[in-house]
C-alpha atoms as a PDB file:
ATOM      1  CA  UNK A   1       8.068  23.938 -34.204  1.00  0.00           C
ATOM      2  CA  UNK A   2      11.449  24.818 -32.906  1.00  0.00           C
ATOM      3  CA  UNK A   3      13.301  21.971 -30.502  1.00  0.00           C
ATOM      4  CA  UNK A   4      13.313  24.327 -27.975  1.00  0.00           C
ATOM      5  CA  UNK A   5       9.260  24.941 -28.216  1.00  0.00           C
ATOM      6  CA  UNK A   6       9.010  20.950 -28.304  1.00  0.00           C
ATOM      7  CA  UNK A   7      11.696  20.254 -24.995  1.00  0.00           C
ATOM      8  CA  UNK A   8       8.584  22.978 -22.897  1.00  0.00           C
ATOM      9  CA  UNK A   9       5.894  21.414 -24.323  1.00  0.00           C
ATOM     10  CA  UNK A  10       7.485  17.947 -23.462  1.00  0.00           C
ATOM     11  CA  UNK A  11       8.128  19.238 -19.779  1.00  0.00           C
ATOM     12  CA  UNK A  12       5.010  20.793 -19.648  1.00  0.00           C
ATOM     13  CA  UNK A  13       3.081  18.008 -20.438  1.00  0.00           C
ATOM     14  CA  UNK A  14       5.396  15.021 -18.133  1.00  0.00           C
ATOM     15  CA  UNK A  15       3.972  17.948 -15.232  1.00  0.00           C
ATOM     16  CA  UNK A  16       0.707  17.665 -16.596  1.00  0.00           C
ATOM     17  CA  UNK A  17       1.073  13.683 -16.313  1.00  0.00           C
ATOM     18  CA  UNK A  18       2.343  13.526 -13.036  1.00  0.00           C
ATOM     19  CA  UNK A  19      -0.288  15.696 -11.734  1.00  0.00           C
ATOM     20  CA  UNK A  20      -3.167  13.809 -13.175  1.00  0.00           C
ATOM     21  CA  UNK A  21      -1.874  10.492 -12.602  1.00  0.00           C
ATOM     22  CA  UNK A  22      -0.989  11.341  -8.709  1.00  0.00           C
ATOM     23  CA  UNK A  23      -4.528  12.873  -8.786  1.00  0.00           C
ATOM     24  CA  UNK A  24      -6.566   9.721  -9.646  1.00  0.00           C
ATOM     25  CA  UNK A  25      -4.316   6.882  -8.059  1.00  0.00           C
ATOM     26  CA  UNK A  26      -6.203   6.881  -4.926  1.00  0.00           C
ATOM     27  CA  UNK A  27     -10.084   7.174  -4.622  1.00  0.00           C
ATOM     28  CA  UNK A  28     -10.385  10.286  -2.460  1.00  0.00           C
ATOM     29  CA  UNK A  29     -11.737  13.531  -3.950  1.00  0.00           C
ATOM     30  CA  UNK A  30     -11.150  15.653  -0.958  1.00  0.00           C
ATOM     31  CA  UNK A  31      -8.469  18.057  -3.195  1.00  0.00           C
ATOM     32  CA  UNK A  32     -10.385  18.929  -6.326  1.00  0.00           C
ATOM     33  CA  UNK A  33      -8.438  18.455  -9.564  1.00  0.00           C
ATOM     34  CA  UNK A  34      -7.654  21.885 -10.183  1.00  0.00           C
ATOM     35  CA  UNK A  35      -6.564  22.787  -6.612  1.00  0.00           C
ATOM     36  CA  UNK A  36      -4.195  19.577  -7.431  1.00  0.00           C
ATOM     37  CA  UNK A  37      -2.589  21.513  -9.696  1.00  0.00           C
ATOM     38  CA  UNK A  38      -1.876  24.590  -7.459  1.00  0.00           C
ATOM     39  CA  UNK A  39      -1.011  22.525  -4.350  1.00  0.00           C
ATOM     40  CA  UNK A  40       2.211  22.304  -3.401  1.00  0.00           C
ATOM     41  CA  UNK A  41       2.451  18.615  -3.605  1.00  0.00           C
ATOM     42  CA  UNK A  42       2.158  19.123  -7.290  1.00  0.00           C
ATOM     43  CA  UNK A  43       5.611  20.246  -7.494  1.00  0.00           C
ATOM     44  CA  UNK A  44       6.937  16.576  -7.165  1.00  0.00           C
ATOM     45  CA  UNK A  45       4.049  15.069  -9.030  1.00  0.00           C
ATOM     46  CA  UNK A  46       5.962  13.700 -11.801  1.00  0.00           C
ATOM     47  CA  UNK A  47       8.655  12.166  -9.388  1.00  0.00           C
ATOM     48  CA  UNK A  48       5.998  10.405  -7.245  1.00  0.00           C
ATOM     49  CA  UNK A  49       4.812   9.254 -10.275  1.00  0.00           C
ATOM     50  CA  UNK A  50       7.354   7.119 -10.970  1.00  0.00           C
ATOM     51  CA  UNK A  51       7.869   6.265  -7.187  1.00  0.00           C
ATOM     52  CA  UNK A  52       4.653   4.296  -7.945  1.00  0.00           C
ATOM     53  CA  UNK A  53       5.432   2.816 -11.053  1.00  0.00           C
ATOM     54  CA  UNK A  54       8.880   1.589 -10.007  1.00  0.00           C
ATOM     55  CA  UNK A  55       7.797   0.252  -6.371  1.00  0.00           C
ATOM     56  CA  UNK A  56       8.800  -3.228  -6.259  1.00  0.00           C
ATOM     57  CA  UNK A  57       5.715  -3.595  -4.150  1.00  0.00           C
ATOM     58  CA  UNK A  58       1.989  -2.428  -5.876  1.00  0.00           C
ATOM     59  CA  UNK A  59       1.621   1.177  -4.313  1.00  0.00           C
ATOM     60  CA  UNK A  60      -1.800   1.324  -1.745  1.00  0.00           C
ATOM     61  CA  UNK A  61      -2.981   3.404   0.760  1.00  0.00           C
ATOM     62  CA  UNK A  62      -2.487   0.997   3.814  1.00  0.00           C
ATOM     63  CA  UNK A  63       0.912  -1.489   3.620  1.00  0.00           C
ATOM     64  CA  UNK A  64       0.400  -5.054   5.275  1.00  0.00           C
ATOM     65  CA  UNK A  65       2.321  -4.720   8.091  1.00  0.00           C
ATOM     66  CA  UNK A  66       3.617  -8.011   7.784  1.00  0.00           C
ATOM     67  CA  UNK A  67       5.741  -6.970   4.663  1.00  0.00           C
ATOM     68  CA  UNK A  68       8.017  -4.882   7.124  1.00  0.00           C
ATOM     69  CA  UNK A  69       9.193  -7.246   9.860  1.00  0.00           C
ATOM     70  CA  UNK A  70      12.259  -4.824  10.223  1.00  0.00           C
ATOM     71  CA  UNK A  71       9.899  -3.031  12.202  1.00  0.00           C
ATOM     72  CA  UNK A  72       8.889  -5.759  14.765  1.00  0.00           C
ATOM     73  CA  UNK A  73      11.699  -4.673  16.611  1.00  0.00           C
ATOM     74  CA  UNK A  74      10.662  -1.449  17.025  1.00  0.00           C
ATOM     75  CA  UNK A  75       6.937  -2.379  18.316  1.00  0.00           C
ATOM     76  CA  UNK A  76       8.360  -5.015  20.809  1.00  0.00           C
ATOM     77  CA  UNK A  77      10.097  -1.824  23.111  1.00  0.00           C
ATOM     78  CA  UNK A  78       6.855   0.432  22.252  1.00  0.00           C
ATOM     79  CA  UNK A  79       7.014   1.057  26.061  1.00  0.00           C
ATOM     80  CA  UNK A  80      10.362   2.111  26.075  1.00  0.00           C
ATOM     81  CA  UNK A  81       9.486   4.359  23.430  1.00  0.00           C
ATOM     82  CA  UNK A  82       6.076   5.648  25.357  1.00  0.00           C
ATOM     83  CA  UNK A  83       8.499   6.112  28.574  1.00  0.00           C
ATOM     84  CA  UNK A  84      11.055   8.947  26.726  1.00  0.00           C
ATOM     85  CA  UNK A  85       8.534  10.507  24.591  1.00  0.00           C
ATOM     86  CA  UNK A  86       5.856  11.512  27.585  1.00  0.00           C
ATOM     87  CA  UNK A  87       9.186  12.693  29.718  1.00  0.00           C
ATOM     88  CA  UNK A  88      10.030  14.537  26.698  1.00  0.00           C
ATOM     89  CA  UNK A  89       6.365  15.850  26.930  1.00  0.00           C
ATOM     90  CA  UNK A  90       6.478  16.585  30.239  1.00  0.00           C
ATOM     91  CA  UNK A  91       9.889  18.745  30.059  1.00  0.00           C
ATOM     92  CA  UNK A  92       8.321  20.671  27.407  1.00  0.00           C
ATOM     93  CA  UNK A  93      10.895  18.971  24.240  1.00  0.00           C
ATOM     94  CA  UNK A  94       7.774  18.007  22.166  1.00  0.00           C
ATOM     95  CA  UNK A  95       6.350  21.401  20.799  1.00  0.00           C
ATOM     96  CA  UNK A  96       6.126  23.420  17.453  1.00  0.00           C
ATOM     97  CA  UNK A  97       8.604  24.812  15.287  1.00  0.00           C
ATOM     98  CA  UNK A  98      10.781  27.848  16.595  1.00  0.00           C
ATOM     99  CA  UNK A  99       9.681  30.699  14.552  1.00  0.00           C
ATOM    100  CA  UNK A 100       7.433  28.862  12.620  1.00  0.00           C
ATOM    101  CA  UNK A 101      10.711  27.556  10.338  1.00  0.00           C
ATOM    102  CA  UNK A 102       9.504  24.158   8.855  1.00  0.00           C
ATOM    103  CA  UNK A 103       8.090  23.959   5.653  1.00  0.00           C
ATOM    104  CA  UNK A 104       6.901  20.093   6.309  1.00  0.00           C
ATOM    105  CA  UNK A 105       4.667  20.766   8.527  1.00  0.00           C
ATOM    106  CA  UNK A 106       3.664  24.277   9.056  1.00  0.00           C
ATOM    107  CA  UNK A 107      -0.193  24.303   8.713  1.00  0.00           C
ATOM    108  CA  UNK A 108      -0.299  21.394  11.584  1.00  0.00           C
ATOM    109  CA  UNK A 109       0.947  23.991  14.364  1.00  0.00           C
ATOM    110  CA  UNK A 110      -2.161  26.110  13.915  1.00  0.00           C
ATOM    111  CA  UNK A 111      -4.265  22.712  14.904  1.00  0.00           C
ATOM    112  CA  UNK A 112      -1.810  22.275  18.046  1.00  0.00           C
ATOM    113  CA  UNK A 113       0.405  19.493  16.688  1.00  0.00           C
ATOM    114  CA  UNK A 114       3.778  18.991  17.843  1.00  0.00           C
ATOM    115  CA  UNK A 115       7.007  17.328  17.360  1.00  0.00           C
ATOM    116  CA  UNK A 116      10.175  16.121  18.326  1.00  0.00           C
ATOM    117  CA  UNK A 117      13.136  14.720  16.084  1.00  0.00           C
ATOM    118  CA  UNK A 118      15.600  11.990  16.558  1.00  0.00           C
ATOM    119  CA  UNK A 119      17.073  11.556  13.386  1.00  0.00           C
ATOM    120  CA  UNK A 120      16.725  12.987  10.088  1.00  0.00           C
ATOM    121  CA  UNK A 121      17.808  11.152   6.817  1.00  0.00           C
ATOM    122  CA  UNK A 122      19.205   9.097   8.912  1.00  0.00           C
ATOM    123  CA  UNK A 123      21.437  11.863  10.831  1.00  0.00           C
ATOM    124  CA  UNK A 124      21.020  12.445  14.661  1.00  0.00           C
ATOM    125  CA  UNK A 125      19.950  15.467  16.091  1.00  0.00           C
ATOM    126  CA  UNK A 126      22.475  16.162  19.352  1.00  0.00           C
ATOM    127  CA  UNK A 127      19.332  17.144  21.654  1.00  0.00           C
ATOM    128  CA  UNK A 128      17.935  13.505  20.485  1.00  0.00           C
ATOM    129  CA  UNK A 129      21.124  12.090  22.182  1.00  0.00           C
ATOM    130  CA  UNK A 130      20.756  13.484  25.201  1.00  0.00           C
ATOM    131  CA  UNK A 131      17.394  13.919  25.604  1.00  0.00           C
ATOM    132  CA  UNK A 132      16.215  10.542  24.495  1.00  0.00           C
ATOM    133  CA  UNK A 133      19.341   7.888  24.039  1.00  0.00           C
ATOM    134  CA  UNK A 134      17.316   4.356  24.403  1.00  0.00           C
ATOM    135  CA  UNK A 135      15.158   5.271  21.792  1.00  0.00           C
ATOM    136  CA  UNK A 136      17.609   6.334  19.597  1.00  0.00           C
ATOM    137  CA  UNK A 137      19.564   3.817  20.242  1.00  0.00           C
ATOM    138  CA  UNK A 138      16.851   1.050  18.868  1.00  0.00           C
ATOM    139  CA  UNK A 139      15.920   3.382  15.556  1.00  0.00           C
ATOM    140  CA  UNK A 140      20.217   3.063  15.321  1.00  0.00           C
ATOM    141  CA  UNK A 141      19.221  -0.930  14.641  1.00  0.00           C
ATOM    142  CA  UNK A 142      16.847  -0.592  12.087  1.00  0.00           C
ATOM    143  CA  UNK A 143      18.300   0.498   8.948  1.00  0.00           C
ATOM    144  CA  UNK A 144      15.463   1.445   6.799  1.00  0.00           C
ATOM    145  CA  UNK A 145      14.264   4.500   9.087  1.00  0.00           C
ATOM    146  CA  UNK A 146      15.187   7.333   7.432  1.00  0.00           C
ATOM    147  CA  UNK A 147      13.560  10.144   9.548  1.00  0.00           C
ATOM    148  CA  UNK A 148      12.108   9.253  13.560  1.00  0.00           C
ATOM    149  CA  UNK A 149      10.219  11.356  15.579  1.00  0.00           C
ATOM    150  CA  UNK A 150       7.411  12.201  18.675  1.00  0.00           C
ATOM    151  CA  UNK A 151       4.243  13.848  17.664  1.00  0.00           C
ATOM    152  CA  UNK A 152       1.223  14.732  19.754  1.00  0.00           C
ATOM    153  CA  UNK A 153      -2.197  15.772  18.745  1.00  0.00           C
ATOM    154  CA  UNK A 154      -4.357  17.794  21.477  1.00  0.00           C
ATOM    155  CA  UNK A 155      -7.871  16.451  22.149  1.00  0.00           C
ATOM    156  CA  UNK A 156     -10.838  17.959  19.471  1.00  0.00           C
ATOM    157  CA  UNK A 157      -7.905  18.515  17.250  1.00  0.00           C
ATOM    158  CA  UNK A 158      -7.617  17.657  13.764  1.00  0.00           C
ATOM    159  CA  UNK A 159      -5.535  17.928  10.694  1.00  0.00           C
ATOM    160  CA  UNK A 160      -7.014  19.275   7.414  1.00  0.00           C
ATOM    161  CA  UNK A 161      -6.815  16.757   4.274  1.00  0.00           C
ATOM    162  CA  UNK A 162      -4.168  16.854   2.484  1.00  0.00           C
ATOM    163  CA  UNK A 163      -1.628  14.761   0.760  1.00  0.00           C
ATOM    164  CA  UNK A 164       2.738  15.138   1.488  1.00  0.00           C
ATOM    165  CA  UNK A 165       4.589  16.033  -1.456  1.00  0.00           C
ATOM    166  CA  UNK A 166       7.450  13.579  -1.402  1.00  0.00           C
ATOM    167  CA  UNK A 167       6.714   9.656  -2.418  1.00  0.00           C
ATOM    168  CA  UNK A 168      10.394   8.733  -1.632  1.00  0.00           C
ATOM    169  CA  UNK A 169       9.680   7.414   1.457  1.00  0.00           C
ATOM    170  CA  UNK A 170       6.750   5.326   3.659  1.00  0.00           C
ATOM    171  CA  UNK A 171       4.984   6.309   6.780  1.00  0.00           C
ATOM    172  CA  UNK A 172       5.021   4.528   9.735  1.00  0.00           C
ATOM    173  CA  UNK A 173       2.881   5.209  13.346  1.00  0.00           C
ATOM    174  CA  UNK A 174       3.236   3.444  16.040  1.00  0.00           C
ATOM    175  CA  UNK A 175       0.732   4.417  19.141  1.00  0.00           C
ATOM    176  CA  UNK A 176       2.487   5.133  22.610  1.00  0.00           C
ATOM    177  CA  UNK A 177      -0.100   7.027  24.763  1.00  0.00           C
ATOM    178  CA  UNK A 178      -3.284   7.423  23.018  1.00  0.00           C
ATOM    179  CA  UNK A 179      -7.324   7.530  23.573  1.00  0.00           C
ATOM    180  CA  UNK A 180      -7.351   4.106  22.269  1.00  0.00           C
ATOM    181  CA  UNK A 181     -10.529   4.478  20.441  1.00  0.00           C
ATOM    182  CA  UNK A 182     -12.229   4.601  17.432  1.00  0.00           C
ATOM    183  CA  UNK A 183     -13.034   8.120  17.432  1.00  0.00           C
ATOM    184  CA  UNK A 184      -9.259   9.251  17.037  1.00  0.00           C
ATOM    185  CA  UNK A 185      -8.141   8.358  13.829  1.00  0.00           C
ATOM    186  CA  UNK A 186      -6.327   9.135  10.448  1.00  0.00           C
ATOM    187  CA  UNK A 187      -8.498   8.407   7.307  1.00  0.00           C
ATOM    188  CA  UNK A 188      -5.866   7.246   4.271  1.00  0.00           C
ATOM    189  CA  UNK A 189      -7.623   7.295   1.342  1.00  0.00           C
ATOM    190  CA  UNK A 190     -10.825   7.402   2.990  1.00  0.00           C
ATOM    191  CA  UNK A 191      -9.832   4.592   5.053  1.00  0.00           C
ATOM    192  CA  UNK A 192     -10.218   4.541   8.861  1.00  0.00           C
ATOM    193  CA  UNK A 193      -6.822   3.621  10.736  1.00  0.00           C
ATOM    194  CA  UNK A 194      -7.357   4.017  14.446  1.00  0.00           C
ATOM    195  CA  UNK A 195      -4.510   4.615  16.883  1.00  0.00           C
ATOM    196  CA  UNK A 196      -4.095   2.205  19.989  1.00  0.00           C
ATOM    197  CA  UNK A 197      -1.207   1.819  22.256  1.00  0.00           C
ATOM    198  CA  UNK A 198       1.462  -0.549  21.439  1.00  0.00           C
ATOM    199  CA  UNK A 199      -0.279  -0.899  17.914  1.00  0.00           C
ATOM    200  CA  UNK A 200       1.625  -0.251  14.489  1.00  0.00           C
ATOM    201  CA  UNK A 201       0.861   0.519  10.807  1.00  0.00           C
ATOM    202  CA  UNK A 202       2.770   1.676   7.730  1.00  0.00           C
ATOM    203  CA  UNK A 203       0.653   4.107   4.955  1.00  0.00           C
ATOM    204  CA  UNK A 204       1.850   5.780   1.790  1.00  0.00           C
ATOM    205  CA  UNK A 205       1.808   9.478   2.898  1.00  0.00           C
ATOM    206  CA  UNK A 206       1.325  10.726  -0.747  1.00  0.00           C
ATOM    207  CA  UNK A 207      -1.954   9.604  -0.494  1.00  0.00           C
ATOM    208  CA  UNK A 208      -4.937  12.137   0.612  1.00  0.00           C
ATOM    209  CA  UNK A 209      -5.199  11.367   4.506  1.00  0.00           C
ATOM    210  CA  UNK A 210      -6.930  13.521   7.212  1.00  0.00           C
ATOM    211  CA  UNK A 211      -7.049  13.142  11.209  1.00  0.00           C
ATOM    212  CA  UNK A 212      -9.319  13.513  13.721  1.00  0.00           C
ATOM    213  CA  UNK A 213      -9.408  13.601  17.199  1.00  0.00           C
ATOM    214  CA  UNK A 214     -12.830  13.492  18.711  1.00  0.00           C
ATOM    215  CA  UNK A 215     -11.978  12.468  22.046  1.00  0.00           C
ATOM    216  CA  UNK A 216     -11.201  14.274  25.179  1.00  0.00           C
ATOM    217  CA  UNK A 217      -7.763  12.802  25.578  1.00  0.00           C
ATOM    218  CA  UNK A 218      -4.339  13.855  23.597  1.00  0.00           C
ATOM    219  CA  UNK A 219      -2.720  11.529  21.114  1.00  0.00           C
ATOM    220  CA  UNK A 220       1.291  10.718  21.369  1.00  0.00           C
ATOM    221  CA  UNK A 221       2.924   7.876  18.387  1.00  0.00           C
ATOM    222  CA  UNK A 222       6.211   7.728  17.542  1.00  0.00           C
ATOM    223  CA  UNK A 223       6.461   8.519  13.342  1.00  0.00           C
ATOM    224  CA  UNK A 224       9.253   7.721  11.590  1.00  0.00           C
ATOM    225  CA  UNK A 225       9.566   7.783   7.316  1.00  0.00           C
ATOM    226  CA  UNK A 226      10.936   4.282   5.822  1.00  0.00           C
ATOM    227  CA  UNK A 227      12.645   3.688   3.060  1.00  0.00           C
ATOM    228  CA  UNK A 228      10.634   2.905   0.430  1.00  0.00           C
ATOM    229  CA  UNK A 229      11.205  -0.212  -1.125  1.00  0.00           C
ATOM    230  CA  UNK A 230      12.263   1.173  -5.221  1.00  0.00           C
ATOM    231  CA  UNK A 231      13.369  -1.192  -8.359  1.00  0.00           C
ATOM    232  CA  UNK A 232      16.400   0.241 -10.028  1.00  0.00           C
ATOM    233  CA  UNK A 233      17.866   2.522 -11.160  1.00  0.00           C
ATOM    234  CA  UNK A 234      15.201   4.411  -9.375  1.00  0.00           C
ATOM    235  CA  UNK A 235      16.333   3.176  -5.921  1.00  0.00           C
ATOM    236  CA  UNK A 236      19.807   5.104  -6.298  1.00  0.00           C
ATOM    237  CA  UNK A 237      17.869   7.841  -7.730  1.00  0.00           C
ATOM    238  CA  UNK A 238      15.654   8.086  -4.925  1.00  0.00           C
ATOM    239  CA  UNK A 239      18.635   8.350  -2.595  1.00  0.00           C
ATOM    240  CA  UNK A 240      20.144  11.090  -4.155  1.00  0.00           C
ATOM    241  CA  UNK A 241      17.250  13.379  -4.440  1.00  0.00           C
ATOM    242  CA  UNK A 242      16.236  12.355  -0.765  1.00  0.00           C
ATOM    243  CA  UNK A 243      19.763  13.690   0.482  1.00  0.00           C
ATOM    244  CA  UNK A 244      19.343  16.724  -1.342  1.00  0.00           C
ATOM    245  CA  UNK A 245      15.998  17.127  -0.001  1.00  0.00           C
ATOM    246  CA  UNK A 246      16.900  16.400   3.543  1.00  0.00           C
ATOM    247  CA  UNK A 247      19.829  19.123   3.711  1.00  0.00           C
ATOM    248  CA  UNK A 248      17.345  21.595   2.630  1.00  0.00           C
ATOM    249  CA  UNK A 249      14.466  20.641   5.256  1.00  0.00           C
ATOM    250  CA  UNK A 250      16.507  19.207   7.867  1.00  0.00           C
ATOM    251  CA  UNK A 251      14.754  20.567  11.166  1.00  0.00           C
ATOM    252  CA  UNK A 252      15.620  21.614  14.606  1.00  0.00           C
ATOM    253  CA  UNK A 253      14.534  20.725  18.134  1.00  0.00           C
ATOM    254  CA  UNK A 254      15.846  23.395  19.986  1.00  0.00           C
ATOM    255  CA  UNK A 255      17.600  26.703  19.238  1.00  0.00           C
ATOM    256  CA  UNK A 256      21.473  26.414  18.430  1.00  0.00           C
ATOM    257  CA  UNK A 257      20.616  23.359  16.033  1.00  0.00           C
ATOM    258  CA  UNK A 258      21.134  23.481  12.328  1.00  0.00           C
ATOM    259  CA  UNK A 259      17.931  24.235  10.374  1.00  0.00           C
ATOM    260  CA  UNK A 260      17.954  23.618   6.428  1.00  0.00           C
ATOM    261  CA  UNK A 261      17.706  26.701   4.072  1.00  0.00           C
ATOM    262  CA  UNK A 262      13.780  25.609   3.308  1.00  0.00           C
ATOM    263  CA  UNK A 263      12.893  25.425   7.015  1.00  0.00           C
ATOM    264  CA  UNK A 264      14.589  29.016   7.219  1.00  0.00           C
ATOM    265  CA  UNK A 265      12.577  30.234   4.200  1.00  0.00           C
ATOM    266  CA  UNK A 266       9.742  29.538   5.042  1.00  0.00           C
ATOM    267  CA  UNK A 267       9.938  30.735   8.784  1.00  0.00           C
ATOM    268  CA  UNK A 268      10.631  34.660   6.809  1.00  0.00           C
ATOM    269  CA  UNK A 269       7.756  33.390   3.945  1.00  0.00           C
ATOM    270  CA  UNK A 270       4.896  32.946   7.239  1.00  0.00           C
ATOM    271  CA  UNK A 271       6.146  36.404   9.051  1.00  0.00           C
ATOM    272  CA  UNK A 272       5.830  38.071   5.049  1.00  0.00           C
ATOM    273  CA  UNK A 273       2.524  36.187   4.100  1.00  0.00           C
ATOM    274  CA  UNK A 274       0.855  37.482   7.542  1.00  0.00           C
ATOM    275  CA  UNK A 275       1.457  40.878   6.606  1.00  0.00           C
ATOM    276  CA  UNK A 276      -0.093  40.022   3.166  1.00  0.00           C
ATOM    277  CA  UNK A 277      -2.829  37.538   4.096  1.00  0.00           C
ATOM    278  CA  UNK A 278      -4.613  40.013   6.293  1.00  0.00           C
ATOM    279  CA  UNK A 279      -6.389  42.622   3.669  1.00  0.00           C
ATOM    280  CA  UNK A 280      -6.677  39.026   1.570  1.00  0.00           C
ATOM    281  CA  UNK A 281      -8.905  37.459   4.159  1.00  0.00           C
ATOM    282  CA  UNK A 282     -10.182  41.102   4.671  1.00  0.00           C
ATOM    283  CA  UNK A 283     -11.383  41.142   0.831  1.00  0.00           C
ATOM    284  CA  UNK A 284     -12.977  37.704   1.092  1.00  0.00           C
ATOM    285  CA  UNK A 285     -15.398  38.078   4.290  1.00  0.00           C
ATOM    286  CA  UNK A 286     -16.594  41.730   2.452  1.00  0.00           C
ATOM    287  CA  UNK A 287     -16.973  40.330  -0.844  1.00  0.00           C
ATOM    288  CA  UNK A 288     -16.469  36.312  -2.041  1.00  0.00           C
ATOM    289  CA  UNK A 289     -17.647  37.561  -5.494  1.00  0.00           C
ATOM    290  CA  UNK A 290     -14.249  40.023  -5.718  1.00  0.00           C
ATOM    291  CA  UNK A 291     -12.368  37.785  -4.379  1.00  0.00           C
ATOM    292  CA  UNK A 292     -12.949  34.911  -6.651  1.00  0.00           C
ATOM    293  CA  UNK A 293     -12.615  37.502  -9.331  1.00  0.00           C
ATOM    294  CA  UNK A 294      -9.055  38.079  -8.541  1.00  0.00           C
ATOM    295  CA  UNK A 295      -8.270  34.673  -7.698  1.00  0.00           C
ATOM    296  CA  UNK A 296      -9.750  33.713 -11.548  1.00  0.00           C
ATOM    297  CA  UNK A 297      -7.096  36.561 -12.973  1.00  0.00           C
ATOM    298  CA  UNK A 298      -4.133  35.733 -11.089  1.00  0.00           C
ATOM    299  CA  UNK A 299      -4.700  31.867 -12.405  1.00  0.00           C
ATOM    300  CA  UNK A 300      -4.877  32.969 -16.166  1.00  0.00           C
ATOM    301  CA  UNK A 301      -2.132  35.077 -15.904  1.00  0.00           C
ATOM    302  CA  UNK A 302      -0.137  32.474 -14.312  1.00  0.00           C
ATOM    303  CA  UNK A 303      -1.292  30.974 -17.663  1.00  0.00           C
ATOM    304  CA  UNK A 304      -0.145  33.309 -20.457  1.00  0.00           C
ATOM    305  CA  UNK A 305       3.477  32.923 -18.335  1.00  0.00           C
ATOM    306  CA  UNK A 306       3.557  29.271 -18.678  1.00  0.00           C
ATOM    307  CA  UNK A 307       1.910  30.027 -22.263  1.00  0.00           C
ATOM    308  CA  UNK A 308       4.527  32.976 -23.630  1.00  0.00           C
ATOM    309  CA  UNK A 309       7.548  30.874 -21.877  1.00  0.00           C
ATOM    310  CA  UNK A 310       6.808  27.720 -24.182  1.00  0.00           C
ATOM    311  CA  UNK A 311       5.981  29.910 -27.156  1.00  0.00           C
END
């Protein structure tokens, strides 16, 4: 075996680790295994593998909330908060993606979800100060938010399971105007977390979490990604690759703003995958059986490529 043959097989199989260990670190099975491997959160697998391993606290679904007491100060003015983001709302600020141009969170559009920035990677977005100064101005005093933004959820909405791709970071919600009941909630790992006004919680977003909405009234939090809290030399790592990362994906409110070269991709990807997707979804309602066919194919010969490049 030729060192060149070993260094694939080696990268090939750290791949194969991440995927598998990412895959049975929480309890949920809503992603079967081999869909794991073709999702696109297995393309930082390996990383969020050793997000876990070098957290300096144990990775879990659900964070107790008293670990974070930066964010106290952030809860205390939830109503100044609520007060900018349904004006925002109202004016129309807190809506999809133009042209469909963010890769983060694409598929939620289609359910009605929508969004507003304030920072991201710790930058400001210029319509966030104008548009919403007093709540920028408390995220300003609370170093460890790295990314801080409105979302809404429409009533009988929900959001399909799935897990993020990028363990560099924590999740934190914080409910400003919501149906305050049971019925609208996000499930983490197969755990229920309801969302109630003035009420916080912080989640590992890498974990398998789904939401729904039952209810007959919208949902509005404010969401912001933490810091997560790394042992070195993976801390400095983590920075690095999260800067990198955020220039790529950094997102836009309105037109005029600066949209990362991902976010533009994947705006032209959608508008060339509708053209392609049709006579696909065509194919499956006249026949699963071809379908599935084809789908079996175009996984072996993704295969023999991954098979012929190590060998």
């Amino acid at each position: 075996m030729t060192v060149s043959t070993l260094i694939k097989l080696l990268i090939v199989a750290f791949f194969v680790w991440g995927v598998l260990y990412v895959y049975f670190h929480g309890r949920s099975r809503r992603l079967p295994l081999l869909r794991q491997f073709f999702n696109y959160s297995a393309l930082f697998a390996p990383y969020n593998a050793l997000m876990y391993i070098f957290s300096k606290q144990k990775s879990q679904p659900i964070y107790n909330r008293e670990d974070f007491r930066e964010m106290d100060f952030i809860k205390e003015n939830w109503e100044v908060i609520k007060e900018e983001g349904l004006r925002l709302f109202d004016e129309g600020y807190i809506r999809a993606a133009i042209g469909g141009n963010e890769a983060g969170f694409g598929s939620f559009f289609k359910k009605g979800w929508k969004r507003f920035y304030l920072t991201w990677n710790k930058q400001t977005l210029p319509s966030a100060e104008t548009l919403c100064p007093k709540t920028l101005e408390l995220v300003r005093q609370v170093p460890m938010i790295k990314n801080a933004l409105f979302t809404r959820l429409p009533a009988r909405s929900h959001l399909n399971a799935h897990r993020d791709p990028f363990a560099g970071t924590l999740r934190y919600h914080l409910g400003l105007s919501t149906p305050n009941s049971e019925k609208c909630a996000i499930y983490i790992d197969e755990q229920a977390q309801p969302w109630y006004d003035g009420e916080d919680f912080i989640f590992d977003e890498t974990y398998i979490h789904y939401v729904i909405n039952d209810t007959d009234d919208s949902r509005l939090i404010f969401f912001c990604d933490l810091d997560r809290p790394l042992k070195e030399p993976m801390y400095t790592i983590n920075q690095w690759v999260s800067n990198i990362l955020a220039y790529l994906t950094q997102p836009q409110n309105i037109d005029g703003e600066y949209a990362g070269f991902a976010n533009r991709a994947y705006g032209w990807f959608i508008k060339l995958s509708k053209l392609i997707s049709t006579p696909i979804k065509a194919l499956k309602r006249k026949s699963r059986t071809t379908y599935n066919i084809i789908r079996i194919i175009a996984i072996i010969l993704i295969l023999v490529i991954i098979i012929k490049w190590i060998f």
